[in-house]
Protein backbone atom coordinates (compact mmCIF):
# COMPACT_ATOMS: atom_id res chain seq x y z
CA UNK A 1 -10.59 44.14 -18.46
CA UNK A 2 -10.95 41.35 -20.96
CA UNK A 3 -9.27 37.98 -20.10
CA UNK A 4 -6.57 37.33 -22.63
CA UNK A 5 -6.69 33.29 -24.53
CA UNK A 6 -4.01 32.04 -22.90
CA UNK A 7 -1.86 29.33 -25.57
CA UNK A 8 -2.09 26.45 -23.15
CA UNK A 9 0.18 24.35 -25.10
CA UNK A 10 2.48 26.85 -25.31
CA UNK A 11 1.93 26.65 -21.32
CA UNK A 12 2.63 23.34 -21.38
CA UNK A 13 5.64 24.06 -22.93
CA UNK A 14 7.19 26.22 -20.78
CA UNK A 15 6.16 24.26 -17.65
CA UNK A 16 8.10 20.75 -19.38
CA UNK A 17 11.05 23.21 -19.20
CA UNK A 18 10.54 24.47 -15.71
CA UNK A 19 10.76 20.18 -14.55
CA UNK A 20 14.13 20.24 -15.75
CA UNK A 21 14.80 21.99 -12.37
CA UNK A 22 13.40 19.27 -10.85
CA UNK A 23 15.60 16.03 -12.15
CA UNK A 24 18.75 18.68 -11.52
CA UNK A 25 17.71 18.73 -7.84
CA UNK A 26 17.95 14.28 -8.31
CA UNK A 27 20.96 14.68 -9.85
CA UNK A 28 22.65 16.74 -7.48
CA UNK A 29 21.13 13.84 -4.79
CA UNK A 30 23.60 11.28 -6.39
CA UNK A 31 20.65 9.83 -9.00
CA UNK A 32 21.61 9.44 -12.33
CA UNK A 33 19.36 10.24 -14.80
CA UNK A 34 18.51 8.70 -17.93
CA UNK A 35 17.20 11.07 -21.56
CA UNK A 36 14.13 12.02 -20.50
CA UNK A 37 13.81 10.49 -16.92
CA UNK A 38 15.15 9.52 -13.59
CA UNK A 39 16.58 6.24 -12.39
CA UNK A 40 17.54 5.04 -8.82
CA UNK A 41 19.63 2.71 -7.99
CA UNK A 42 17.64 0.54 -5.54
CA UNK A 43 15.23 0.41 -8.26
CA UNK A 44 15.73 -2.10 -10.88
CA UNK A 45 17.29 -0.42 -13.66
CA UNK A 46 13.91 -1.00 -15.90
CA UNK A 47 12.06 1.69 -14.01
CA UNK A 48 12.84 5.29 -15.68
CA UNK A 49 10.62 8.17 -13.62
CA UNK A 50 9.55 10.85 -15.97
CA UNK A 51 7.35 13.68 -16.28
CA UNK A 52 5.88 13.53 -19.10
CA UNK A 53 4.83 16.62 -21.78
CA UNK A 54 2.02 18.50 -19.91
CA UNK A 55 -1.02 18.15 -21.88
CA UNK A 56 -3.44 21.70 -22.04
CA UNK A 57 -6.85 20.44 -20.58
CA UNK A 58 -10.44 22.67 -19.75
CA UNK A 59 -8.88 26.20 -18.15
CA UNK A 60 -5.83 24.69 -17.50
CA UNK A 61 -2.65 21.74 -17.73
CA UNK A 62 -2.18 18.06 -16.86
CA UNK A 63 1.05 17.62 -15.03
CA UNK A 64 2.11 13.90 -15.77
CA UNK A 65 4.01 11.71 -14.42
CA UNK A 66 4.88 8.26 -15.29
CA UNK A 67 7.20 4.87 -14.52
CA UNK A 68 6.83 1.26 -14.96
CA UNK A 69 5.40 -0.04 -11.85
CA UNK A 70 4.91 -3.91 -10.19
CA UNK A 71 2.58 -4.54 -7.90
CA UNK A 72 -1.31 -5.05 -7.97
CA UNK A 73 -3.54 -2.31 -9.75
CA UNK A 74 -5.94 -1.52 -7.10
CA UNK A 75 -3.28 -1.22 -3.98
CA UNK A 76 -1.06 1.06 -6.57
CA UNK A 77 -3.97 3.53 -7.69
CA UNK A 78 -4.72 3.45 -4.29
CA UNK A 79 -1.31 4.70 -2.76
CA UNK A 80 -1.09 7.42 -5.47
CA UNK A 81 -4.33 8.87 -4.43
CA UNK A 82 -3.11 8.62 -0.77
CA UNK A 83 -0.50 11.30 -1.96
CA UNK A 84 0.36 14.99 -1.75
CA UNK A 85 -2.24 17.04 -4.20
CA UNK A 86 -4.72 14.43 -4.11
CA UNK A 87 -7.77 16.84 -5.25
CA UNK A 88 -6.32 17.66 -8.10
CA UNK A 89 -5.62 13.87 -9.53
CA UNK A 90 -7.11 13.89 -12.78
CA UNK A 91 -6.52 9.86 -13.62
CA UNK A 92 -4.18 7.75 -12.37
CA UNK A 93 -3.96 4.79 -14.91
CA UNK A 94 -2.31 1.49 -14.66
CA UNK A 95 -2.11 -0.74 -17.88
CA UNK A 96 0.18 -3.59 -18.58
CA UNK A 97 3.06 -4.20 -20.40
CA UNK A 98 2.68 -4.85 -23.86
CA UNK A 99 6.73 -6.03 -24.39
CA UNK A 100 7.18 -9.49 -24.88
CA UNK A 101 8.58 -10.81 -21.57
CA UNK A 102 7.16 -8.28 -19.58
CA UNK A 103 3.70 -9.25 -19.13
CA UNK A 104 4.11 -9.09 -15.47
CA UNK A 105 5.31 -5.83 -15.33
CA UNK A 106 2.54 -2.49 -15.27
CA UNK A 107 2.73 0.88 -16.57
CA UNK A 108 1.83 4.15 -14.35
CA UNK A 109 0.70 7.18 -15.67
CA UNK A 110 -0.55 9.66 -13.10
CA UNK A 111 -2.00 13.06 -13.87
CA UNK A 112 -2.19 16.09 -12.06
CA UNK A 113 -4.84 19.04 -13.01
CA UNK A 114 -2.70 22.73 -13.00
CA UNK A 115 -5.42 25.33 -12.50
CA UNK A 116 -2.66 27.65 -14.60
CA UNK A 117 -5.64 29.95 -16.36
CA UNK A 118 -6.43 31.18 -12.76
CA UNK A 119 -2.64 31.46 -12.18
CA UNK A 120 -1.97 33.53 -15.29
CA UNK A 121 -4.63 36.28 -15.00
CA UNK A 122 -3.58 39.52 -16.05
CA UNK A 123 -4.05 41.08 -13.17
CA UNK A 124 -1.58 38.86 -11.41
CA UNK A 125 0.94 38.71 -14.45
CA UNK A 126 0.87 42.56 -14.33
CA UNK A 127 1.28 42.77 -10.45
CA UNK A 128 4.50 40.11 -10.73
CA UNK A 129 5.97 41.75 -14.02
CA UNK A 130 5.70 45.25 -11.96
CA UNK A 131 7.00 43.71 -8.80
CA UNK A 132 9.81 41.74 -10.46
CA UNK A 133 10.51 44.78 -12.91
CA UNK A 134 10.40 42.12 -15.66
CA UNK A 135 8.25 41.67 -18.96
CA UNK A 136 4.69 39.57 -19.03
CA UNK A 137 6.87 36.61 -20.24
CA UNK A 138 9.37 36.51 -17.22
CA UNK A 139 6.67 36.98 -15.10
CA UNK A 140 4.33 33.52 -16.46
CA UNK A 141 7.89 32.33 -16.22
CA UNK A 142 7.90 33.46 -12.64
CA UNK A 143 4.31 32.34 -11.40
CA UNK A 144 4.81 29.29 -12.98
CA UNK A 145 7.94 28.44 -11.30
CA UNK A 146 6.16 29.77 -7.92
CA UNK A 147 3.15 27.44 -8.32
CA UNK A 148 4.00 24.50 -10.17
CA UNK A 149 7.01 23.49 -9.24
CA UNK A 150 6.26 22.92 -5.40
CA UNK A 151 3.30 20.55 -6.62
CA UNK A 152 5.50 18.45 -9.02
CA UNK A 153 7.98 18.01 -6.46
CA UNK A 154 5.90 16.52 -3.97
CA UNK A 155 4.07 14.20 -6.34
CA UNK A 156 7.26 13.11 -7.96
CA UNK A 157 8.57 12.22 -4.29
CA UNK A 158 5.60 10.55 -3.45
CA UNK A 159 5.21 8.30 -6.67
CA UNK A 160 8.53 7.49 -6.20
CA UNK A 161 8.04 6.41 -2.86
CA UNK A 162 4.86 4.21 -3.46
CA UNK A 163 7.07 2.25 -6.47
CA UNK A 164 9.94 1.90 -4.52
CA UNK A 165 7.70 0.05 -2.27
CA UNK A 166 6.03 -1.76 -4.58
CA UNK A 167 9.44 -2.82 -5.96
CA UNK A 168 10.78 -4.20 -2.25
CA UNK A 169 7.88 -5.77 -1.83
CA UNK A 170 7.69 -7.62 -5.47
CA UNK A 171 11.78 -8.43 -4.45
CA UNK A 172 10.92 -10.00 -1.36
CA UNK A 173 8.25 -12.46 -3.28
């Protein structure tokens, strides 16, 4: 059977919807959110968490995630890769602020490689839509959801671990 082209924007998509779950899981935690992001409140209120639009890359997605960060480059980057799902870090990049006022401050940008073309065969679409009694949409729906939401959940946790820590210890100094 021929492999069908999956649209991995259209992937992408559908996975930026599935996250949604995720800051609803914060929320119901007790963290506000803010349009398009999480805050915390022992976190200054400048640092917005955020998973950002999943890009389509080689036979699959980049899961991103993202927050302003202090705290030195190399000890950051390093602490990220320490995390959950390390394998499949793509780039983890830390640039400064460009705002006026702000020059001490950083930028993270982590991302995460989604092997979703491997996910989405259509032998395992057709063996979930059959299972689930559902069409082949509900069922991406439903492998996505199985596969991709575990991972962003535990690199969201971790990230914001590492910049809370990063933020106690810039406090303290």
């Amino acid at each position: 059977m021929a492999q069908t082209e999956l649209n991995l924007k259209r992937i992408g998509e559908e996975i930026d919807i599935l996250l949604t779950e995720i800051y609803g899981e914060y929320v119901a935690e007790g963290s506000p959110t803010k349009l398009g992001g999480l805050r915390f409140l022992d976190v200054p209120s400048a640092k917005t968490f955020a998973f950002e639009k999943c890009q389509p890359y080689e036979d699959g997605n980049l899961l991103m995630i993202s927050a302003p960060a202090v705290g030195d480059e190399k000890e950051l980057t390093k602490q990220i890769k320490a995390g959950p799902h390390k394998k499949s870090i793509h780039e983890v990049v830390v640039r400064r602020s460009s705002d006026k006022g702000k020059e001490s401050k950083s930028f993270v940008e982590v991302s995460f490689k989604l092997p979703t073309q491997s996910w989405l065969s259509e032998e395992d679409v057709t063996k979930v839509a059959e299972a689930e009694k559902c069409n082949g949409n509900e069922a991406v729906n439903l492998i996505l959801k199985r596969e991709v939401l575990p991972i962003a959940r535990d690199v969201m946790a971790h990230f914001i671990s590492v910049i809370r820590e990063n933020t106690k210890d810039a406090a303290i100094i």
